[in-house]
ModelCIF file with pLDDT and N, C-alpha, C, O atoms, coordinates in Angstrom:
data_MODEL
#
_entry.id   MODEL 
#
_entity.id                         1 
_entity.type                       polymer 
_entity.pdbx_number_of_molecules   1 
#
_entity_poly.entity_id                      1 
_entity_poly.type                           'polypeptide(L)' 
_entity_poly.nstd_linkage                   no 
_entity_poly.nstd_monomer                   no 
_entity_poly.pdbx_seq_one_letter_code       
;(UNK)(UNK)(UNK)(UNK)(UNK)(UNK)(UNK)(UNK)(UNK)(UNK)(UNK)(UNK)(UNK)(UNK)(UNK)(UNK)
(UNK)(UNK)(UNK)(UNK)(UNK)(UNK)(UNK)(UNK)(UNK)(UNK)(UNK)(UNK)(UNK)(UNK)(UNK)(UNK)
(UNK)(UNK)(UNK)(UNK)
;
_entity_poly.pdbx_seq_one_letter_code_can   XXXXXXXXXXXXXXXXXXXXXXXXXXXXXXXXXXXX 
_entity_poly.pdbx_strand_id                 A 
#
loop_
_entity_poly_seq.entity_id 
_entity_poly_seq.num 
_entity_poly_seq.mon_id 
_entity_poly_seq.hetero 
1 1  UNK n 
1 2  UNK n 
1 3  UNK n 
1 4  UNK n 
1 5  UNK n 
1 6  UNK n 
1 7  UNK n 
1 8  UNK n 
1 9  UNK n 
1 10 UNK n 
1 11 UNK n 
1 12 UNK n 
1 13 UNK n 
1 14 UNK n 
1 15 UNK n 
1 16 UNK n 
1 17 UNK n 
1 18 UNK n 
1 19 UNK n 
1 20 UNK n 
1 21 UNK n 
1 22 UNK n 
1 23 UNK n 
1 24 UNK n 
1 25 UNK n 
1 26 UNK n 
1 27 UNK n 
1 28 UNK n 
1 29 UNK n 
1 30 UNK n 
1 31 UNK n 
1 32 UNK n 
1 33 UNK n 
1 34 UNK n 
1 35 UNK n 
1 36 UNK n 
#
_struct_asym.id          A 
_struct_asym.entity_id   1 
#
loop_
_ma_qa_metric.id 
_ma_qa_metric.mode 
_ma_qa_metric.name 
_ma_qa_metric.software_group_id 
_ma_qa_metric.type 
1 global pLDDT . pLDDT 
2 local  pLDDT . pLDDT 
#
_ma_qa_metric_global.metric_id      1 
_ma_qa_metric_global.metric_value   96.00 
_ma_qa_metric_global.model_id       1 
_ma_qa_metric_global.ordinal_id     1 
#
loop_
_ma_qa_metric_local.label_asym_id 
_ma_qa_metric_local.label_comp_id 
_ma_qa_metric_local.label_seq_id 
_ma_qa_metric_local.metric_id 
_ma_qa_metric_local.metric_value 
_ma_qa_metric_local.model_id 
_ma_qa_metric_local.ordinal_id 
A UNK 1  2 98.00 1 1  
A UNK 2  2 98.00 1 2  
A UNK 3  2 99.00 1 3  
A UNK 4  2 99.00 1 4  
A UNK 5  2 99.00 1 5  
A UNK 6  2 99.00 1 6  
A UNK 7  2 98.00 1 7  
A UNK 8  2 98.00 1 8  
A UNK 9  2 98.00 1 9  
A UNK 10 2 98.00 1 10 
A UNK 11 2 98.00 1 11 
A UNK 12 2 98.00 1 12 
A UNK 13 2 98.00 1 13 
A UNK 14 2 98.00 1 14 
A UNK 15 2 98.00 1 15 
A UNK 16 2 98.00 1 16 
A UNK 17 2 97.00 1 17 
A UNK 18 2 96.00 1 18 
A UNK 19 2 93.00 1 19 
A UNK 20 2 91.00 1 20 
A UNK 21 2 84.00 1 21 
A UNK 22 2 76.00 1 22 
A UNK 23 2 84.00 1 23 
A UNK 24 2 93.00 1 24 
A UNK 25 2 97.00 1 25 
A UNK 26 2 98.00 1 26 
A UNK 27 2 98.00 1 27 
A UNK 28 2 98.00 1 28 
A UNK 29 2 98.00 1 29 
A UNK 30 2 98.00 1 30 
A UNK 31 2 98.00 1 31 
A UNK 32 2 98.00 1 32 
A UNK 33 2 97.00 1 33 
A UNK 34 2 96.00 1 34 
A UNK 35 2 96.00 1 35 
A UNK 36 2 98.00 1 36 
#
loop_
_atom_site.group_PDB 
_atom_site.id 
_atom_site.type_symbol 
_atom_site.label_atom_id 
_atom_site.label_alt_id 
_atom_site.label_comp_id 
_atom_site.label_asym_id 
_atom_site.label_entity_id 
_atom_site.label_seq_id 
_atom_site.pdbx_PDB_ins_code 
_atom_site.Cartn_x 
_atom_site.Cartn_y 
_atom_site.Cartn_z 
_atom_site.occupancy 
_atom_site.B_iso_or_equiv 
_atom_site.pdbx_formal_charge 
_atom_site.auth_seq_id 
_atom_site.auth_comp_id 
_atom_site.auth_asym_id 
_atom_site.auth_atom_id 
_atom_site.pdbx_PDB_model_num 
ATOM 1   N N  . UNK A 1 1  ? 217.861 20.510 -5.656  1.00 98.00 ? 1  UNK A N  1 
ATOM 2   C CA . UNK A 1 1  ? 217.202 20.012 -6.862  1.00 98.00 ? 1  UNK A CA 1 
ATOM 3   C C  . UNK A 1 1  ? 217.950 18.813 -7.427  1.00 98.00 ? 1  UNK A C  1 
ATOM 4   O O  . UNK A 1 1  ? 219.118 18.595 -7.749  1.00 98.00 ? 1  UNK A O  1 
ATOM 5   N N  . UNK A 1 2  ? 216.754 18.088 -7.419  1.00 98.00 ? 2  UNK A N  1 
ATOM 6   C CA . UNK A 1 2  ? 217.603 16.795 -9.028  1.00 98.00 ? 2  UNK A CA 1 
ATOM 7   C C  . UNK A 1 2  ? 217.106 16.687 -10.299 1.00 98.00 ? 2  UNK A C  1 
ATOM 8   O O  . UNK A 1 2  ? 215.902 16.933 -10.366 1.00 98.00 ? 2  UNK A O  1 
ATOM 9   N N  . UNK A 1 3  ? 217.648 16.396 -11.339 1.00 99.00 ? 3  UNK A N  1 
ATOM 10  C CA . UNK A 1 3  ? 217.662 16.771 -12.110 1.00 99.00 ? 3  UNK A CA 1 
ATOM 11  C C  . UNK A 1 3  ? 217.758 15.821 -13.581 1.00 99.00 ? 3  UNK A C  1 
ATOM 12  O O  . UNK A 1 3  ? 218.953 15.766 -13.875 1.00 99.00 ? 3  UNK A O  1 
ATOM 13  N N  . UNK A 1 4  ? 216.874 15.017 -14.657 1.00 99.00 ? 4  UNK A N  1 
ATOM 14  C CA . UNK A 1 4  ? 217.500 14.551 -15.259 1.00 99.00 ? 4  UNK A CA 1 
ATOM 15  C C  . UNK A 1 4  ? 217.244 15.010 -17.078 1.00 99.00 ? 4  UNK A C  1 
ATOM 16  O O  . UNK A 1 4  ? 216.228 15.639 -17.373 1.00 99.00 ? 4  UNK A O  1 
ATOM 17  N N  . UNK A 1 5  ? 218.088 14.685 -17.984 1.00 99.00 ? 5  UNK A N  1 
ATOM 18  C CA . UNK A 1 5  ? 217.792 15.051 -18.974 1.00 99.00 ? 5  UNK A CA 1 
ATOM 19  C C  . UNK A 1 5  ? 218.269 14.125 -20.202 1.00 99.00 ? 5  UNK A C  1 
ATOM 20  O O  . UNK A 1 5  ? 219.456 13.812 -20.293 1.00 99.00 ? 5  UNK A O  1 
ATOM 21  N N  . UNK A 1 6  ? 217.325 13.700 -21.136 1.00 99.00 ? 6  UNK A N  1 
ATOM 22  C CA . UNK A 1 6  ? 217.527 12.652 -21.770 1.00 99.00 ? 6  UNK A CA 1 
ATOM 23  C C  . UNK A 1 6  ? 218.101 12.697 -23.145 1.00 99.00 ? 6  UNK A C  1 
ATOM 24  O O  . UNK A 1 6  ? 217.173 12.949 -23.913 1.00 99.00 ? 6  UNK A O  1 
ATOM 25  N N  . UNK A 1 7  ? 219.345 12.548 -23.862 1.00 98.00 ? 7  UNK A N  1 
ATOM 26  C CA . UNK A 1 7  ? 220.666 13.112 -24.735 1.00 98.00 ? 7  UNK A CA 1 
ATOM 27  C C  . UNK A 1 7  ? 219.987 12.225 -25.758 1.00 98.00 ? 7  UNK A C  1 
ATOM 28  O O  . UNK A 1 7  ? 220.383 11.069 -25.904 1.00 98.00 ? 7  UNK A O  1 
ATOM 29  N N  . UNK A 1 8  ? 218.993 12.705 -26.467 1.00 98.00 ? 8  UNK A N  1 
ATOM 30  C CA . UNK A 1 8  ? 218.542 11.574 -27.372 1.00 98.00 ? 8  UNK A CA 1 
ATOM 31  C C  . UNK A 1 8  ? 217.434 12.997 -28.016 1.00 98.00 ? 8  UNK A C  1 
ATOM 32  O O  . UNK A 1 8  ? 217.074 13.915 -27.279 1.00 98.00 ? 8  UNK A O  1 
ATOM 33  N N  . UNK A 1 9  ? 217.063 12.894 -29.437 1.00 98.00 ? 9  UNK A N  1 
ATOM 34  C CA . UNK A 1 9  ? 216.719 13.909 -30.514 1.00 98.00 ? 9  UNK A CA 1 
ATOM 35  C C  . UNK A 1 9  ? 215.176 13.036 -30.736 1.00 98.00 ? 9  UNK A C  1 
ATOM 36  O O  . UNK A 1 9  ? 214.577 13.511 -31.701 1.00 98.00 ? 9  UNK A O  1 
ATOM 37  N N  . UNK A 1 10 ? 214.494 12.003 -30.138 1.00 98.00 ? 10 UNK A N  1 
ATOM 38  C CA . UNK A 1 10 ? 213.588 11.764 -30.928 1.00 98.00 ? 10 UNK A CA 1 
ATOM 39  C C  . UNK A 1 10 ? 212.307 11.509 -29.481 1.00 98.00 ? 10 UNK A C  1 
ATOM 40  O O  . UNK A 1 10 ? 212.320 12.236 -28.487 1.00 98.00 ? 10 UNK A O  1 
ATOM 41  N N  . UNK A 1 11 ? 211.380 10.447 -29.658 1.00 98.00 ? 11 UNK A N  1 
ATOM 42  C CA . UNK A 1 11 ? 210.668 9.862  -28.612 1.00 98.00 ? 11 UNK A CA 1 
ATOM 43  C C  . UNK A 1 11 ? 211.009 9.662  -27.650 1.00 98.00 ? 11 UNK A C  1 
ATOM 44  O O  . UNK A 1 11 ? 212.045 8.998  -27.620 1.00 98.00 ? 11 UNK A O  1 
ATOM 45  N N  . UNK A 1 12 ? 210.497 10.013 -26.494 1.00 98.00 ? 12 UNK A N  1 
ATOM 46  C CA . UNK A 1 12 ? 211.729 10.032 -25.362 1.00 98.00 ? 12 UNK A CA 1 
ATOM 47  C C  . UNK A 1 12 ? 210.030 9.595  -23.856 1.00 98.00 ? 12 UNK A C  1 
ATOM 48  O O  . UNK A 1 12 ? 208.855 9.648  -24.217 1.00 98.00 ? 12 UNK A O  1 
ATOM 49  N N  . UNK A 1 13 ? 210.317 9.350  -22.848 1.00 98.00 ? 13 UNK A N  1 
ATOM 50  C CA . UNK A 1 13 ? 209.664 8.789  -21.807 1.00 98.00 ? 13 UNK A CA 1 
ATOM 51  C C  . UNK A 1 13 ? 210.332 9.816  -20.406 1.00 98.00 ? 13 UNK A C  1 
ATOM 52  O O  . UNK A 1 13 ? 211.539 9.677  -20.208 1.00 98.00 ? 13 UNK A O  1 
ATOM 53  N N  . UNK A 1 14 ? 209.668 10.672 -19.604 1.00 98.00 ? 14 UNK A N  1 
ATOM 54  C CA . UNK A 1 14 ? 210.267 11.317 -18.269 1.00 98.00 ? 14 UNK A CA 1 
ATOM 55  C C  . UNK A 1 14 ? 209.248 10.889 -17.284 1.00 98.00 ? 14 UNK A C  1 
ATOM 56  O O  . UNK A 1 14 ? 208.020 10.946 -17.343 1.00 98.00 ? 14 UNK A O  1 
ATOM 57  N N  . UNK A 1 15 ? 209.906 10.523 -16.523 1.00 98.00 ? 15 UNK A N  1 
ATOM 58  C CA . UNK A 1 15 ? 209.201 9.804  -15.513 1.00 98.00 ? 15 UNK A CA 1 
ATOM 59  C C  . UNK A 1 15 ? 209.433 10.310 -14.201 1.00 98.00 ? 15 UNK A C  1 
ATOM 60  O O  . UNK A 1 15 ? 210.518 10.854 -13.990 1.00 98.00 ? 15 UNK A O  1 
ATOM 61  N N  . UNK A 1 16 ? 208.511 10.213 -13.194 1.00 98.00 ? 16 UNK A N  1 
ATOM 62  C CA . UNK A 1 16 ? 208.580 10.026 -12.102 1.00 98.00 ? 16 UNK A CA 1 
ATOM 63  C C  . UNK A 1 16 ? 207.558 9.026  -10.998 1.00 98.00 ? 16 UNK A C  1 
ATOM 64  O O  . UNK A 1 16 ? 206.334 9.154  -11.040 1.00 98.00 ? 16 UNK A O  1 
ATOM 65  N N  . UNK A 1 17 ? 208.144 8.163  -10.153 1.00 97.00 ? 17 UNK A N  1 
ATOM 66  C CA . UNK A 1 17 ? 207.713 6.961  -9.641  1.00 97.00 ? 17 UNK A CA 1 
ATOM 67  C C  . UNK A 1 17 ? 207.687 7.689  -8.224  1.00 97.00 ? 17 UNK A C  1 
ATOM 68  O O  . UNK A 1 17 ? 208.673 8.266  -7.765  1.00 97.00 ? 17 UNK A O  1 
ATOM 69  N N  . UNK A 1 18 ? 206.427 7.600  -7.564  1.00 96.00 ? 18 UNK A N  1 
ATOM 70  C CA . UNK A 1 18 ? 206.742 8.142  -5.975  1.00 96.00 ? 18 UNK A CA 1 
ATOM 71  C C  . UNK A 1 18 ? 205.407 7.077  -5.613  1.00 96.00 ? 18 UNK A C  1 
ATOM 72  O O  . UNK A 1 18 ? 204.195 7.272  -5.713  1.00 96.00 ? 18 UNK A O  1 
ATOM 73  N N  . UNK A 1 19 ? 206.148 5.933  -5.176  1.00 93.00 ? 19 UNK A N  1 
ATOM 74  C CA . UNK A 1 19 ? 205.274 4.900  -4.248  1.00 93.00 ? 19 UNK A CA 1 
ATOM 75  C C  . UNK A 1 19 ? 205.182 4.718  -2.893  1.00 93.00 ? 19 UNK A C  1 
ATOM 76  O O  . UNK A 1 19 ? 205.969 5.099  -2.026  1.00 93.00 ? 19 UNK A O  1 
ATOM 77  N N  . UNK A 1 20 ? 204.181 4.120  -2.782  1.00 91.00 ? 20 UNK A N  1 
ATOM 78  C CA . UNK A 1 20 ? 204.503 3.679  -0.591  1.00 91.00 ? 20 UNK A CA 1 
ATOM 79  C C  . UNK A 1 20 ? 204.990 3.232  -0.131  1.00 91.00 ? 20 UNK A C  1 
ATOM 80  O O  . UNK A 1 20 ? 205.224 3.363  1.070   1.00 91.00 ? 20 UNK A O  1 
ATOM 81  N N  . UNK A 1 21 ? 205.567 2.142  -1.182  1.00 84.00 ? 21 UNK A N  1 
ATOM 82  C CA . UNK A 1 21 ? 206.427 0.864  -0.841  1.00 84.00 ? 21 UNK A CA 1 
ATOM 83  C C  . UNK A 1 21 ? 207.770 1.260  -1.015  1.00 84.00 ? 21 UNK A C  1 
ATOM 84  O O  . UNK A 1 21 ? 208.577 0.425  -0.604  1.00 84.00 ? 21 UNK A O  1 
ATOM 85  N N  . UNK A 1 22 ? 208.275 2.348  -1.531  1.00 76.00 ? 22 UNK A N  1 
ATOM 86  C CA . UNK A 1 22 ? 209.600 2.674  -1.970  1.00 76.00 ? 22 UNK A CA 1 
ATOM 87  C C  . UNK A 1 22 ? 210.012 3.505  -1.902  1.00 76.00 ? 22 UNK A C  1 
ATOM 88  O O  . UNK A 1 22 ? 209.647 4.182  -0.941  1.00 76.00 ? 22 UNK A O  1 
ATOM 89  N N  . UNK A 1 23 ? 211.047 4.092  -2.816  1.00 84.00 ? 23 UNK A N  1 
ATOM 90  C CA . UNK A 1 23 ? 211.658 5.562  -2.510  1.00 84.00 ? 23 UNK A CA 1 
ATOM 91  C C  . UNK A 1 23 ? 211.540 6.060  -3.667  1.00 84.00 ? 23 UNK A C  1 
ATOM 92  O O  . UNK A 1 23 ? 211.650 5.336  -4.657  1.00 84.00 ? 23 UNK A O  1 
ATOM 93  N N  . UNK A 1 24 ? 211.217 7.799  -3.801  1.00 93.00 ? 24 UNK A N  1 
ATOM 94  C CA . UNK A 1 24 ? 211.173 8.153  -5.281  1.00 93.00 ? 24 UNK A CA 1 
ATOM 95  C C  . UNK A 1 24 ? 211.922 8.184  -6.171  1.00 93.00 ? 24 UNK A C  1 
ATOM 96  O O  . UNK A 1 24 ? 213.022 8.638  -5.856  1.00 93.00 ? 24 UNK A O  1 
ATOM 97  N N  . UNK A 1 25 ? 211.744 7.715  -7.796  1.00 97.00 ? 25 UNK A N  1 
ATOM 98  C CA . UNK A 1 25 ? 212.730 7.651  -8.577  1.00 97.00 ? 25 UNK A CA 1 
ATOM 99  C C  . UNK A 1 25 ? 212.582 8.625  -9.358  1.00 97.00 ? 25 UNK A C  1 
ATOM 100 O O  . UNK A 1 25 ? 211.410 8.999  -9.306  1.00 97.00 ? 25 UNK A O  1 
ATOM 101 N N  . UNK A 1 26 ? 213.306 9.343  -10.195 1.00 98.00 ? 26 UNK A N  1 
ATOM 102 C CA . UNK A 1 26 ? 213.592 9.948  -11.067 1.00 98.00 ? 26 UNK A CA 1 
ATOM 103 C C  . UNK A 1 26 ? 214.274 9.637  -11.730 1.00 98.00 ? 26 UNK A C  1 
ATOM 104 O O  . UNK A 1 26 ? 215.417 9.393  -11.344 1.00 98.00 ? 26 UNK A O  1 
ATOM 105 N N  . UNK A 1 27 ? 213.762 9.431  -13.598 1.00 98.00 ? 27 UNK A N  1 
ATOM 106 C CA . UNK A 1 27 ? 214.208 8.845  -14.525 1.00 98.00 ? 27 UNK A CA 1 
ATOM 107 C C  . UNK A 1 27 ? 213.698 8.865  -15.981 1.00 98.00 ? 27 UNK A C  1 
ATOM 108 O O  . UNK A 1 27 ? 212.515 9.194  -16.066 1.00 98.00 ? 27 UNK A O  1 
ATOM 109 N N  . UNK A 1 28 ? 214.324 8.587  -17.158 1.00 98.00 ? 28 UNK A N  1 
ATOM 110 C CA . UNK A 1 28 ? 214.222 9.081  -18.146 1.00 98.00 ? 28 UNK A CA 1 
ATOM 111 C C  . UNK A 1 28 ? 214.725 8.278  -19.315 1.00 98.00 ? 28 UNK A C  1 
ATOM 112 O O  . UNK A 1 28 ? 215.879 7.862  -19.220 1.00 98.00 ? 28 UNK A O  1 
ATOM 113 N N  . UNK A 1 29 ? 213.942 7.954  -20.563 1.00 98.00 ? 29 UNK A N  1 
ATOM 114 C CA . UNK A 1 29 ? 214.445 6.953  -21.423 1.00 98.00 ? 29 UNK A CA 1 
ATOM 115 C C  . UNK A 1 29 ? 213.860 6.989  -22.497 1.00 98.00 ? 29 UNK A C  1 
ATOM 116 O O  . UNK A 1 29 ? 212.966 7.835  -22.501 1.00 98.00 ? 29 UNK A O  1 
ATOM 117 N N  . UNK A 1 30 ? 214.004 6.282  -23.679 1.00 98.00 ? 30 UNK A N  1 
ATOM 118 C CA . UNK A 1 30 ? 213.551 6.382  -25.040 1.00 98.00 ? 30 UNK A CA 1 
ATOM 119 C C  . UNK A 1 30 ? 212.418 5.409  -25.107 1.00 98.00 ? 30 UNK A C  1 
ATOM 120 O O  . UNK A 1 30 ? 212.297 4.258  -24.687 1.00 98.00 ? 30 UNK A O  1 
ATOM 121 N N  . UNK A 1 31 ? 211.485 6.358  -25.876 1.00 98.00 ? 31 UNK A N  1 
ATOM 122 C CA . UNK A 1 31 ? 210.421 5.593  -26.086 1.00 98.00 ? 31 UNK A CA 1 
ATOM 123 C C  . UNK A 1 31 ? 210.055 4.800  -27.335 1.00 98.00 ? 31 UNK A C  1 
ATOM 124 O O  . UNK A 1 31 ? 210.131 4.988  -28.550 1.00 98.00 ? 31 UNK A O  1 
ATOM 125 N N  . UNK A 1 32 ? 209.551 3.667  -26.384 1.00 98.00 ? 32 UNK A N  1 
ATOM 126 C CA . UNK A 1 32 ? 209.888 2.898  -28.390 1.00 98.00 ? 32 UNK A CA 1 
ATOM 127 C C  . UNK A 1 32 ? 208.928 2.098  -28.247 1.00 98.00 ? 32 UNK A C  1 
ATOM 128 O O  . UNK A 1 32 ? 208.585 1.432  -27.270 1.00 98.00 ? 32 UNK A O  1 
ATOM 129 N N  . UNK A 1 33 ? 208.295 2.234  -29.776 1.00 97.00 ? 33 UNK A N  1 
ATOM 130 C CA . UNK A 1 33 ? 206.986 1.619  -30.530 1.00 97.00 ? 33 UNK A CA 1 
ATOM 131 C C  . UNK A 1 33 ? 207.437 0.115  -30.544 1.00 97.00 ? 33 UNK A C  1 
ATOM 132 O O  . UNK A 1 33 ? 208.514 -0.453 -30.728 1.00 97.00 ? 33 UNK A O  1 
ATOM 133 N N  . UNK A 1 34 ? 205.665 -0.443 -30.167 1.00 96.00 ? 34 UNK A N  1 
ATOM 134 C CA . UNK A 1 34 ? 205.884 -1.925 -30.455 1.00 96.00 ? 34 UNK A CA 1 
ATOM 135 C C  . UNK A 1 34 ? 206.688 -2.372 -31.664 1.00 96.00 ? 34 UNK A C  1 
ATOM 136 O O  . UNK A 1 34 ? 206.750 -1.921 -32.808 1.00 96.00 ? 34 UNK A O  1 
ATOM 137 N N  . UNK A 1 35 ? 207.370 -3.539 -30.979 1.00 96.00 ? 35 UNK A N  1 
ATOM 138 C CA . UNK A 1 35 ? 208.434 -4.391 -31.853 1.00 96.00 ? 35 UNK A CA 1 
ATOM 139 C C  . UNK A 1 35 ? 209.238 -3.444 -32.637 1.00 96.00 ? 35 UNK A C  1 
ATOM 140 O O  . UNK A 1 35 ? 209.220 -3.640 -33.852 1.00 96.00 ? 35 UNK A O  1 
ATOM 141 N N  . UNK A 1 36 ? 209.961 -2.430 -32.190 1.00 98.00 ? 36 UNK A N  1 
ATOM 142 C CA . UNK A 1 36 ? 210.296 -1.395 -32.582 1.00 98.00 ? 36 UNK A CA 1 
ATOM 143 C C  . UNK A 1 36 ? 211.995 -1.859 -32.585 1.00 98.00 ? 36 UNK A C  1 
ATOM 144 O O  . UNK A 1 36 ? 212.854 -1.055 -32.948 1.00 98.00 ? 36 UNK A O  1 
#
C-alpha cells in the first residue's frame, strides 16, 4: 500500500492521476478559492 495524508485542518484536494501516457500519481494538497 501507498499512502498519503494531508496535515492541514481546512479545504484540502486528494487526488489520483492514472494516465496512458504516464505513471500513476498519488497526491494531495490544499484547496484554494479563486484569488484566494
Amino acid at each position: 500500500v501507498w499512502a498519503v495524508h494531508l496535515a492541514w485542518s481546512a479545504d484540502a484536494v486528494y487526488r489520483t492521476d492514472r494516465l496512458p501516457e504516464g505513471r500513476s500519481v498519488l497526491g494531495a494538497g490544499e484547496l484554494l478559492r479563486p484569488d484566494e
